[in-house]
Each structure stands twice: as structure tokens, then as C-alpha cells.
N, C-alpha and C. Protein backbone atom coordinates (compact mmCIF):
# COMPACT_ATOMS: atom_id res chain seq x y z
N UNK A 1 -3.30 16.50 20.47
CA UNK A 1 -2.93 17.23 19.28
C UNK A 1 -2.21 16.33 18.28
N UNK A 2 -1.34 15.47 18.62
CA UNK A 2 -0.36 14.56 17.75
C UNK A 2 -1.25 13.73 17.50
N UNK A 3 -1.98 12.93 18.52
CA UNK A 3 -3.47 11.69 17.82
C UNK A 3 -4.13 12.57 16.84
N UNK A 4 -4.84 13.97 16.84
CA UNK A 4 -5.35 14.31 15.62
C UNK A 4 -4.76 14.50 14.25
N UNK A 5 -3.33 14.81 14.61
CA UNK A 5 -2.50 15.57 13.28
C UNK A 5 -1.88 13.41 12.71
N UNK A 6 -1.81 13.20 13.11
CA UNK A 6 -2.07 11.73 12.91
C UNK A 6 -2.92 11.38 11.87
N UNK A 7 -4.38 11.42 12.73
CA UNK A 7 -5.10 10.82 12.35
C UNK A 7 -6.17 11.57 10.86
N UNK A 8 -5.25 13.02 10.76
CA UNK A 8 -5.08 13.85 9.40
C UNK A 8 -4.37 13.09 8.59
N UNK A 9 -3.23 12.95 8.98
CA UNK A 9 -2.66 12.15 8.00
C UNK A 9 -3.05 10.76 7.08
N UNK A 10 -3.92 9.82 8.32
CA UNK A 10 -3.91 8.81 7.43
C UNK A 10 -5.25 8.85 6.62
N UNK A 11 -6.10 10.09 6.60
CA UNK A 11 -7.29 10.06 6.18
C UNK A 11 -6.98 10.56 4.50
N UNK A 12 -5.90 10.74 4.12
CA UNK A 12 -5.87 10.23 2.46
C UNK A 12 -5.58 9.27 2.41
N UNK A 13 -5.59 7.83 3.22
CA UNK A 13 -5.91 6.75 3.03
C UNK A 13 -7.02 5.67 3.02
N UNK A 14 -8.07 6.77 3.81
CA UNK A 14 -9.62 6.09 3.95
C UNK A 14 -10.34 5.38 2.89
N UNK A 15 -10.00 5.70 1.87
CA UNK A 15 -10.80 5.32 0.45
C UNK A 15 -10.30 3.45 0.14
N UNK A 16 -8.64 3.74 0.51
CA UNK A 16 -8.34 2.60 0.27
C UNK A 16 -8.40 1.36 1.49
N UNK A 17 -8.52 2.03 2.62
CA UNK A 17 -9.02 0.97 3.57
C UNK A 17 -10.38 0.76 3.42
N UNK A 18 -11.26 1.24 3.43
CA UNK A 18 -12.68 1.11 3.43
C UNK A 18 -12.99 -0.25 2.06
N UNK A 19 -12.26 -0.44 1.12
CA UNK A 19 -12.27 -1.17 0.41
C UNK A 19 -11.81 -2.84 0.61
N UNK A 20 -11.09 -2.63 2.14
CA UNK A 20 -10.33 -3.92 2.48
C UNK A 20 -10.68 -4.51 3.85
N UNK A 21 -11.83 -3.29 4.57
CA UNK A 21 -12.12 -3.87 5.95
C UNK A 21 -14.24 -3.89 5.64
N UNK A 22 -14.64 -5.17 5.91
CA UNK A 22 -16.39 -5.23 5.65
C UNK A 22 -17.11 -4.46 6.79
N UNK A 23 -16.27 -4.24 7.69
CA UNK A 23 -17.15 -3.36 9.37
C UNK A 23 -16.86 -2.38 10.03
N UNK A 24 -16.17 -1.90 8.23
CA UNK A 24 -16.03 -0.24 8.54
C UNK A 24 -15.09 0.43 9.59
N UNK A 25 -14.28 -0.42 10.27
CA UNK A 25 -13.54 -0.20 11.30
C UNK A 25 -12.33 -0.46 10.98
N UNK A 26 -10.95 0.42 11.72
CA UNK A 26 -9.51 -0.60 11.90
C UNK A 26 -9.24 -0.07 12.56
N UNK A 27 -8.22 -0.94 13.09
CA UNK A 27 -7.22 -0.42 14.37
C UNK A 27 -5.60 0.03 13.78
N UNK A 28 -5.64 0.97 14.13
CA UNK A 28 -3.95 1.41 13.57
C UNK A 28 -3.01 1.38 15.12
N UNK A 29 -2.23 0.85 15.05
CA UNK A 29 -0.77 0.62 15.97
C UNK A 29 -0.06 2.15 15.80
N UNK A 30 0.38 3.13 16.65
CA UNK A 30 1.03 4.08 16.54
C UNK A 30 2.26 3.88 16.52
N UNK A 31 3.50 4.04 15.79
CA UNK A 31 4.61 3.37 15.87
C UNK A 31 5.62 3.93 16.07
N UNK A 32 6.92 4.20 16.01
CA UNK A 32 7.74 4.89 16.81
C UNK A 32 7.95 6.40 16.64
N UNK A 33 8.04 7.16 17.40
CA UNK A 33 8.51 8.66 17.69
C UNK A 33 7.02 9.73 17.48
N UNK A 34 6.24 8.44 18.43
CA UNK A 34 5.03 8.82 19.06
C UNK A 34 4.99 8.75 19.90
N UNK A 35 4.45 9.98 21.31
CA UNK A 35 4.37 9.88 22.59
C UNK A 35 3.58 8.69 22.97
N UNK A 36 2.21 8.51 22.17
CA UNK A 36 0.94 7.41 22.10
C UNK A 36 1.80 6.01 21.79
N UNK A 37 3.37 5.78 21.51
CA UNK A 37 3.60 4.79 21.35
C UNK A 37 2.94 3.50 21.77
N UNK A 38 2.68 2.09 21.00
CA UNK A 38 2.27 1.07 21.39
C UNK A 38 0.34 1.37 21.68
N UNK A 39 0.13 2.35 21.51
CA UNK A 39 -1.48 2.52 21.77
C UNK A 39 -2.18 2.64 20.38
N UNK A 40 -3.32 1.64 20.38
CA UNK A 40 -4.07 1.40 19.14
C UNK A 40 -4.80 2.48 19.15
N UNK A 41 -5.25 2.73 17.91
CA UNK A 41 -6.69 4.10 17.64
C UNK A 41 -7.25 3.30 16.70
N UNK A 42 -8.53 3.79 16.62
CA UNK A 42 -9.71 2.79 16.24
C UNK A 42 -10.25 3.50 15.27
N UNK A 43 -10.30 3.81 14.19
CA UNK A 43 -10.65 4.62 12.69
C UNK A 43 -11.62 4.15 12.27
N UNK A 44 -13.30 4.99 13.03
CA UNK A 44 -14.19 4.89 12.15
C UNK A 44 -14.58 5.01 10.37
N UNK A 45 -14.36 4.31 9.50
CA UNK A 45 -14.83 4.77 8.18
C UNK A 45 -15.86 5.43 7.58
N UNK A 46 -16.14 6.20 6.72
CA UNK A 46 -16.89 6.81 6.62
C UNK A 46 -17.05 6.01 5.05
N UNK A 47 -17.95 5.59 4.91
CA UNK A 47 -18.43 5.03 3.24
C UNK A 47 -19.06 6.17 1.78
N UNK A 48 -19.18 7.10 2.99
CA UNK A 48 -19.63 8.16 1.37
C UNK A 48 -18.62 8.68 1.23
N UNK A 49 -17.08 8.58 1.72
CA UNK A 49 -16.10 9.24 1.10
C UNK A 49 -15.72 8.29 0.17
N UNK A 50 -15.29 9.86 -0.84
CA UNK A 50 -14.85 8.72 -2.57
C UNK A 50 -13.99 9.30 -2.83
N UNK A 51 -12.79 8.71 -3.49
CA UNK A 51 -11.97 9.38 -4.12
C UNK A 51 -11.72 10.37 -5.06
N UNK A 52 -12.02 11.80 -5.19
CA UNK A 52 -12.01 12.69 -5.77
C UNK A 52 -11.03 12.47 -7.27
N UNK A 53 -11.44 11.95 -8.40
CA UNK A 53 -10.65 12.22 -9.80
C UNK A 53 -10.15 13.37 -10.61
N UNK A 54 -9.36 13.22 -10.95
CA UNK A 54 -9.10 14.66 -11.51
C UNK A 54 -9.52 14.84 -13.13
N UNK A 55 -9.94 15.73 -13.66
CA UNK A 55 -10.86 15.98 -15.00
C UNK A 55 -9.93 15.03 -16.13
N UNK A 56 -8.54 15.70 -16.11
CA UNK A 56 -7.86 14.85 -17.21
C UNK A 56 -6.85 13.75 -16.59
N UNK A 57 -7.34 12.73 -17.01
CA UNK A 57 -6.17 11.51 -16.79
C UNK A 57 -4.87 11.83 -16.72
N UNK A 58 -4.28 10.90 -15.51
CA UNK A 58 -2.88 10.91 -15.30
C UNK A 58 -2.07 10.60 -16.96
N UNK A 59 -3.08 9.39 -17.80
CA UNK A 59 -2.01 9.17 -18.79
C UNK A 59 -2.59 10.32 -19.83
N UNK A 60 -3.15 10.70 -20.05
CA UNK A 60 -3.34 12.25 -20.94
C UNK A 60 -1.77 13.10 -20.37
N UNK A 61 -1.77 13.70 -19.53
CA UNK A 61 -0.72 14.52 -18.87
C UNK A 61 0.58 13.86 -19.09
N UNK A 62 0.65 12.70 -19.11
CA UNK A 62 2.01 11.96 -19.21
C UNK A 62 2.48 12.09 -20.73
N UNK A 63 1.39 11.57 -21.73
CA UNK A 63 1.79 11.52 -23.64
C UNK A 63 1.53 13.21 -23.32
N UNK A 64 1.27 14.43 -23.14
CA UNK A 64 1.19 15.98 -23.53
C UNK A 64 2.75 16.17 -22.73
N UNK A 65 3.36 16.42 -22.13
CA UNK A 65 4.26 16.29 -21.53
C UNK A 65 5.69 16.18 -22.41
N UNK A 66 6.50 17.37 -21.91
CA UNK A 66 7.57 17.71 -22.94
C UNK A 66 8.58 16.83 -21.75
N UNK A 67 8.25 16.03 -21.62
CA UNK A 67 9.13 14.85 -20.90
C UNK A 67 8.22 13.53 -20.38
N UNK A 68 7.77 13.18 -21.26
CA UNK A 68 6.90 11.81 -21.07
C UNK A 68 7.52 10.78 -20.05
N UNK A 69 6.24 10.35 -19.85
CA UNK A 69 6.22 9.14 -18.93
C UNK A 69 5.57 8.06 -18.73
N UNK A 70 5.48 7.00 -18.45
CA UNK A 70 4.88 5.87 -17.77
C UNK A 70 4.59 5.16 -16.61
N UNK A 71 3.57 4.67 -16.49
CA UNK A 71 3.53 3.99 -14.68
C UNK A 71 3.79 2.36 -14.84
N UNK A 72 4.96 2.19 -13.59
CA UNK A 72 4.81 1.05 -13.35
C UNK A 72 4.39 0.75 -11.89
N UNK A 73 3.43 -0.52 -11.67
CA UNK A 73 2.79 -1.13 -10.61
C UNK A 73 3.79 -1.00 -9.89
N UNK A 74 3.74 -0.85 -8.49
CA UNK A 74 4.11 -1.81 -7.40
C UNK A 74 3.26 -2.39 -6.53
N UNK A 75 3.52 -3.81 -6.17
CA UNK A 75 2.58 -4.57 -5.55
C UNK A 75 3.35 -4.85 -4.53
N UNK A 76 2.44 -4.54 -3.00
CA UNK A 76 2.96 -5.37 -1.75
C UNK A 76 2.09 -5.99 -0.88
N UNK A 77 1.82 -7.25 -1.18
CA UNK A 77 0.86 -7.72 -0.10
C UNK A 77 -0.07 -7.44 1.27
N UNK A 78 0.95 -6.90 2.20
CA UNK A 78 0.89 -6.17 3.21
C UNK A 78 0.96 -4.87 3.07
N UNK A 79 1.00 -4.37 2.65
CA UNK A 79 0.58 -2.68 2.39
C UNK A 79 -0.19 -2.39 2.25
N UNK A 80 -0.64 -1.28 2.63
CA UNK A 80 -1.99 -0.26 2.25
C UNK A 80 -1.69 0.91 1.89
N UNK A 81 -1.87 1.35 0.71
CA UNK A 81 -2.08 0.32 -0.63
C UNK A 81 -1.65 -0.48 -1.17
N UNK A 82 -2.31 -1.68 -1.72
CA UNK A 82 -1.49 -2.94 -1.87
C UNK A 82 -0.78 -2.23 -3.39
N UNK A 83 -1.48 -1.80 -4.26
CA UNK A 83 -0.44 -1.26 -5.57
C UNK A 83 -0.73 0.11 -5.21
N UNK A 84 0.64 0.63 -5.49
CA UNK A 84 0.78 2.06 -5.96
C UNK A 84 2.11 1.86 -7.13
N UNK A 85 1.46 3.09 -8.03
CA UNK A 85 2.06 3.34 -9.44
C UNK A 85 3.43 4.31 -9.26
N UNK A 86 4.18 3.97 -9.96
CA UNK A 86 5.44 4.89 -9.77
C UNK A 86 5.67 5.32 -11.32
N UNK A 87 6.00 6.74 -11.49
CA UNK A 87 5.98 6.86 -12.47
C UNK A 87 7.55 6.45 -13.34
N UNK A 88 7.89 6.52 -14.56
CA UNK A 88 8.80 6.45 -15.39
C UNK A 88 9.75 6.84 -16.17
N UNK A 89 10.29 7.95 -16.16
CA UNK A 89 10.05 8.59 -17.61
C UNK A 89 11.38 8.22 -18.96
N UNK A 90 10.05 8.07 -19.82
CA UNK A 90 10.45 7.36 -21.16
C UNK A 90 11.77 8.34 -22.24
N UNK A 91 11.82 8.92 -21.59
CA UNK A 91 13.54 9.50 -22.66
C UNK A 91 14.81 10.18 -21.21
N UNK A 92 15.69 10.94 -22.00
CA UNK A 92 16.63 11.44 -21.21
C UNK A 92 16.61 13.03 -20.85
N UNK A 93 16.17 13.07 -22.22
CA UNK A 93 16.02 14.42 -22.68
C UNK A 93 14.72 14.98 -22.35
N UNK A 94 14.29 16.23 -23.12
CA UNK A 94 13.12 16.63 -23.11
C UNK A 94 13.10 16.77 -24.66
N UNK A 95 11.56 16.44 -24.57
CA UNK A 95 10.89 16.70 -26.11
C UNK A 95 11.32 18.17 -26.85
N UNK A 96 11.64 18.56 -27.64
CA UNK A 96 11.73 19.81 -28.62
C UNK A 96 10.38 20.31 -28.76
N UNK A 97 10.26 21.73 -29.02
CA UNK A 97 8.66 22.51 -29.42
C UNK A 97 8.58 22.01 -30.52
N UNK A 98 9.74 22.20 -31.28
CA UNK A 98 9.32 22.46 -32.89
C UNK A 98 9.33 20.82 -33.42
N UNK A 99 9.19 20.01 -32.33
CA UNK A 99 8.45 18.46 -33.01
C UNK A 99 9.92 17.85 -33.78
N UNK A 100 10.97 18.18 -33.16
CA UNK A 100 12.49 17.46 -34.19
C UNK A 100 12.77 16.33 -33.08
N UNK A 101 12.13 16.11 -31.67
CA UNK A 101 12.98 15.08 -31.14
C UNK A 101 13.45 15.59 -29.90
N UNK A 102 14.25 15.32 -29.24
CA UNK A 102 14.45 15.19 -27.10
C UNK A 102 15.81 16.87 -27.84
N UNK A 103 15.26 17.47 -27.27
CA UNK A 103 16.34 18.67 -27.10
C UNK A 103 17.57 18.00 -25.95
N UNK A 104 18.78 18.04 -26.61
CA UNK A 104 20.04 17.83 -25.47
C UNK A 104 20.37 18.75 -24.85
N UNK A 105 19.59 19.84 -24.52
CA UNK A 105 20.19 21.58 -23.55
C UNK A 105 19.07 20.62 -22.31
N UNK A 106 18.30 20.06 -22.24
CA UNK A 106 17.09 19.82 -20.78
C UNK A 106 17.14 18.29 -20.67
N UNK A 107 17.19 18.05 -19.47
CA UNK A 107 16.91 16.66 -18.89
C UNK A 107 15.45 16.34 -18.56
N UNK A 108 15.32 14.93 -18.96
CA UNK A 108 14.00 14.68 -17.75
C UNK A 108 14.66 13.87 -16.95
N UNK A 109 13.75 14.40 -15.78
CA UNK A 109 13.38 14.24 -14.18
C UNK A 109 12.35 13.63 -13.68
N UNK A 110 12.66 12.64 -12.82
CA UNK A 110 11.41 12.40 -12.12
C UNK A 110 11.35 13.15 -10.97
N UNK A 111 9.65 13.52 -10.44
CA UNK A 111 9.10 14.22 -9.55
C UNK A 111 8.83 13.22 -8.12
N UNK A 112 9.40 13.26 -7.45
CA UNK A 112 9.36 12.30 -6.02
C UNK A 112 8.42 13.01 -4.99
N UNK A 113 7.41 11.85 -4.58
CA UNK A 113 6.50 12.63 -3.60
C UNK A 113 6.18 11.39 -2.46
N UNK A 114 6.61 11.52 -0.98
CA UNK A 114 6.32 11.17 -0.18
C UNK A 114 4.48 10.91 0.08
N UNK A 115 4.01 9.88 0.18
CA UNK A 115 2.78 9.06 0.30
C UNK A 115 3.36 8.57 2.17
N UNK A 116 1.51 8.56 2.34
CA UNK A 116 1.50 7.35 3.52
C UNK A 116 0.93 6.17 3.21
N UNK A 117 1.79 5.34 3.87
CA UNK A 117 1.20 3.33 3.42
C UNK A 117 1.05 3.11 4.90
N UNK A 118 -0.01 1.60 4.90
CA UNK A 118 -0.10 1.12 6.43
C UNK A 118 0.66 0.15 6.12
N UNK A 119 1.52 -0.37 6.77
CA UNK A 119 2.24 -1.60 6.95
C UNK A 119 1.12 -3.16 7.35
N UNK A 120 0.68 -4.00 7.41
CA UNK A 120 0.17 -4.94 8.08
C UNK A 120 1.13 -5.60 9.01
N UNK A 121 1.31 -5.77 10.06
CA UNK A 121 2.49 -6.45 10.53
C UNK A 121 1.84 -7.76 11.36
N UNK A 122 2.01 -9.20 11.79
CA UNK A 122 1.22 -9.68 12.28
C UNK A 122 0.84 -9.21 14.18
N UNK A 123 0.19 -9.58 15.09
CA UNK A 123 -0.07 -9.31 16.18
C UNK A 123 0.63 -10.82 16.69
N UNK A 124 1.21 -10.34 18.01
CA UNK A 124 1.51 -11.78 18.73
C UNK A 124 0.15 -12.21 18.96
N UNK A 125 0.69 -13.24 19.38
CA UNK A 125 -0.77 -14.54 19.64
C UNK A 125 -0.35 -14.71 20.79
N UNK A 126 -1.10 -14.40 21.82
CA UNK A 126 -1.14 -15.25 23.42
C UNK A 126 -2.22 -15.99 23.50
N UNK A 127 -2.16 -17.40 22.96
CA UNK A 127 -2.69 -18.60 23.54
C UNK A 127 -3.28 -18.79 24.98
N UNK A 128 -4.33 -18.87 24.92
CA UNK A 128 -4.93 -19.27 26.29
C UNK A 128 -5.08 -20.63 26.69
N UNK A 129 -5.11 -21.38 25.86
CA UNK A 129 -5.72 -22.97 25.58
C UNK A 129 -4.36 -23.15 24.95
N UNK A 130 -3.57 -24.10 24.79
CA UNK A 130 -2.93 -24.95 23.46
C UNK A 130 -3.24 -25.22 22.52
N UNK A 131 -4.59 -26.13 22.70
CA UNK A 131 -5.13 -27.00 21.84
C UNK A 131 -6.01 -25.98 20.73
N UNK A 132 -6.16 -25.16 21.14
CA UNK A 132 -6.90 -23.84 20.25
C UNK A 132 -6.22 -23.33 19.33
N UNK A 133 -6.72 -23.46 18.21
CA UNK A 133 -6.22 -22.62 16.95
C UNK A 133 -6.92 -20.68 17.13
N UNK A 134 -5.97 -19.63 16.65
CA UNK A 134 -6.52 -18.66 16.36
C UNK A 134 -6.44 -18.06 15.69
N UNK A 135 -7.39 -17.37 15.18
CA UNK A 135 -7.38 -16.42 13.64
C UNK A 135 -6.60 -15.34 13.90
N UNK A 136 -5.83 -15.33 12.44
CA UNK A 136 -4.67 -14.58 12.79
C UNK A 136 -5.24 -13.25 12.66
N UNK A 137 -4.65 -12.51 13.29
CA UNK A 137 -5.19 -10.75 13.51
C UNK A 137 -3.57 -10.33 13.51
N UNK A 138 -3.89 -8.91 12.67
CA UNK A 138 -2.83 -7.63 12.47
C UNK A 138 -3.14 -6.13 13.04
N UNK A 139 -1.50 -5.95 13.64
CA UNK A 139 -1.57 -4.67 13.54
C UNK A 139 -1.42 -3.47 12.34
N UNK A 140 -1.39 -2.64 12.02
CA UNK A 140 -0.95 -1.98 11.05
C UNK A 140 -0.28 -0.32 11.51
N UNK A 141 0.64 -0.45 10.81
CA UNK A 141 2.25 0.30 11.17
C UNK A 141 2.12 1.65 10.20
N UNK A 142 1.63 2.54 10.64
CA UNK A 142 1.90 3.96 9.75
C UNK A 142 3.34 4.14 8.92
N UNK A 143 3.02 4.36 8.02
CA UNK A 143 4.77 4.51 7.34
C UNK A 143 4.60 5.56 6.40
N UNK A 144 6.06 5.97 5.35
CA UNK A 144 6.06 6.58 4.56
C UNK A 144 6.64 5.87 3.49
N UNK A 145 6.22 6.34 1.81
CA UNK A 145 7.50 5.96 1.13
C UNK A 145 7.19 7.18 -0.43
N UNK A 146 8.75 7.13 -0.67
CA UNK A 146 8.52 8.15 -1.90
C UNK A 146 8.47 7.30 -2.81
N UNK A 147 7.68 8.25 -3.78
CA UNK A 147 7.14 7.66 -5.10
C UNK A 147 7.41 8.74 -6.48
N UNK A 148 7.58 8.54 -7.20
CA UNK A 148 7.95 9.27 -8.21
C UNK A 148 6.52 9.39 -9.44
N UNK A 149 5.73 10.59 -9.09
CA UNK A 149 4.31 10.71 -9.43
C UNK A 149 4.74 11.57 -10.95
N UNK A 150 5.68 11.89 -11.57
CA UNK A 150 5.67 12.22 -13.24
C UNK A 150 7.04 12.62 -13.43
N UNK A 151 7.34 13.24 -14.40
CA UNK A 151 8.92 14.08 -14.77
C UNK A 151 8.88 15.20 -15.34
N UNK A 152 9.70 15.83 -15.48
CA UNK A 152 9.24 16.82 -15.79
C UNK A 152 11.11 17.48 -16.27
N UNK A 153 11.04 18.69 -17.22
CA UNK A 153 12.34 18.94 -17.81
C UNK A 153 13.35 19.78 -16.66
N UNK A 154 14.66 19.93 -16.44
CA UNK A 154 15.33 20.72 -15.81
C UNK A 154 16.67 20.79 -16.46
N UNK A 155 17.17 21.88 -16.36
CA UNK A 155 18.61 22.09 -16.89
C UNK A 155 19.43 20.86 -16.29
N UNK A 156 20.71 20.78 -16.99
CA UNK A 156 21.79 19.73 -16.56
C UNK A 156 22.46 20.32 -15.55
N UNK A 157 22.90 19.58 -14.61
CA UNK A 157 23.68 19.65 -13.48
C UNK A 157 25.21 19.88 -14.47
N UNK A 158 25.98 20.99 -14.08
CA UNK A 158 27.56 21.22 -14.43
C UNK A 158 28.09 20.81 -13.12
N UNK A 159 28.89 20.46 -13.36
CA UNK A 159 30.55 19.92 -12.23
C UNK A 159 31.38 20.65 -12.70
N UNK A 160 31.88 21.79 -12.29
CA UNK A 160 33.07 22.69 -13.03
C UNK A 160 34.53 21.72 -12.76
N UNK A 161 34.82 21.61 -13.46
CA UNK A 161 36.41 20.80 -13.66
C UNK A 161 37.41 21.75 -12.50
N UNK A 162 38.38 20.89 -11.98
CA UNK A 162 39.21 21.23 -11.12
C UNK A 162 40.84 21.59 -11.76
């Protein structure tokens, strides 16, 4: 039951592995506060899955947006995904209806949303020979990390005075 609900999980990541392995295959490392600890699973790819787009662009929604925003990259070598976008947002305030400028009664906010990344981590090497060189091979480490996917307006936090 936990190998399937697992292996739910990392399948909103298929699109982006299938792009980084040529034989359609990987091995994922199960990593801690898994019974399966230390046991590899072997993730057939499926190549006709595609990433589903959504009709209107992320940056359409960001400039319409009574609290605008922007994406910046993050790049990590070892990650899967090597970039994911975090969003920005470009004032303090929120935009006004009537087109005068950031109303000071609403804040913008960013919206934080937990993603799964694979880690690459390297594999030990047990040498059989000395004199033998070997190609380096990885495990890869299920993880999480939050990301801040737009903003959006909310009242100000009060601190009532003491």
C-alpha cells in the first residue's frame, strides 16, 4: 500500500524524468520513514504521457492579478527538476479596482505549495578490481520542497498593543 501511494506520488514527476533518462527506466532509493527503507523501485516510463497545459498562461494570470507577480528560476543540478520557478510578487499592496494604484487596506501574499523533487545523490562504488575505473551511477532520494506558485491579496495581520 505505501510502495503504491509512493509511487502516486512521484508520477507528477514522470514528464520530467522521461526527459533525462534514454531507456525509459529509473531506479528511485526509498528514503527515510519508509518501512521499504533502503529498497530500490524501478519506474517504468510511459512516453505518451505529456504534460497537460493549462488554456491561459501562468504569465497572463500573474499581469490580470490584483496582486501581480513574477517567476524567478531556480536551478539545481541534482534535482529533479533541475529548474523550478518560484513565484514573486511585484508590490506590497494590492492593486485598486478603480486603476489609482496598490490599495493600503490589502497585502500581497505569496501562495506556498509543497512539490516533489528527486534528489540525485551519488551510489557508493564497491570496486572489484583497483585498477578499474567505474561509471559513476546514482541513487535518487524522494523529497519535498515549498514553492511559492503566485500571490494573491489578504487583509493585514493586527498585533493589538499591550
Amino acid at each position: 500500500m505505501l510502495l503504491g501511494l509512493k509511487a502516486l506520488l512521484v508520477l507528477g514527476l514522470v514528464p520530467l524524468l522521461h526527459a533525462t533518462r534514454k531507456d525509459n527506466a529509473v531506479s528511485l532509493k526509498l528514503g527515510q520513514g519508509s518501512r521499504l527503507k533502503g529498497q530500490t523501485v524501478r519506474l517504468i516510463l510511459d512516453p505518451s504521457v505529456q504534460p497537460q497545459t493549462a488554456s491561459t498562461s501562468a504569465s497572463n494570470i500573474a499581469n490580470m492579478s490584483l496582486s501581480p507577480w513574477t517567476y524567478r528560476d531556480s536551478c539545481v543540478e541534482s534535482r529533479l527538476p533541475r529548474r523550478i520557478s518560484h513565484a514573486q510578487c511585484l508590490t506590497s499592496g494590492c492593486l485598486s479596482l478603480q486603476g489609482g494604484g496598490e490599495d493600503a487596506a490589502l497585502e500581497a501574499k505569496p501562495i506556498y505549495y509543497q512539490v516533489l523533487v528527486l534528489h540525485r545523490v551519488p551510489r557508493k562504488r564497491r570496486s572489484k578490481k583497483a585498477g578499474r575505473m567505474r561509471k559513476n551511477q546514482y541513487n535518487f532520494r524522494l523529497g519535498t520542497e515549498v514553492i511559492s506558485v503566485g500571490c494573491t491579496c489578504v487583509r493585514p495581520g493586527v498585533v493589538p498593543q499591550q
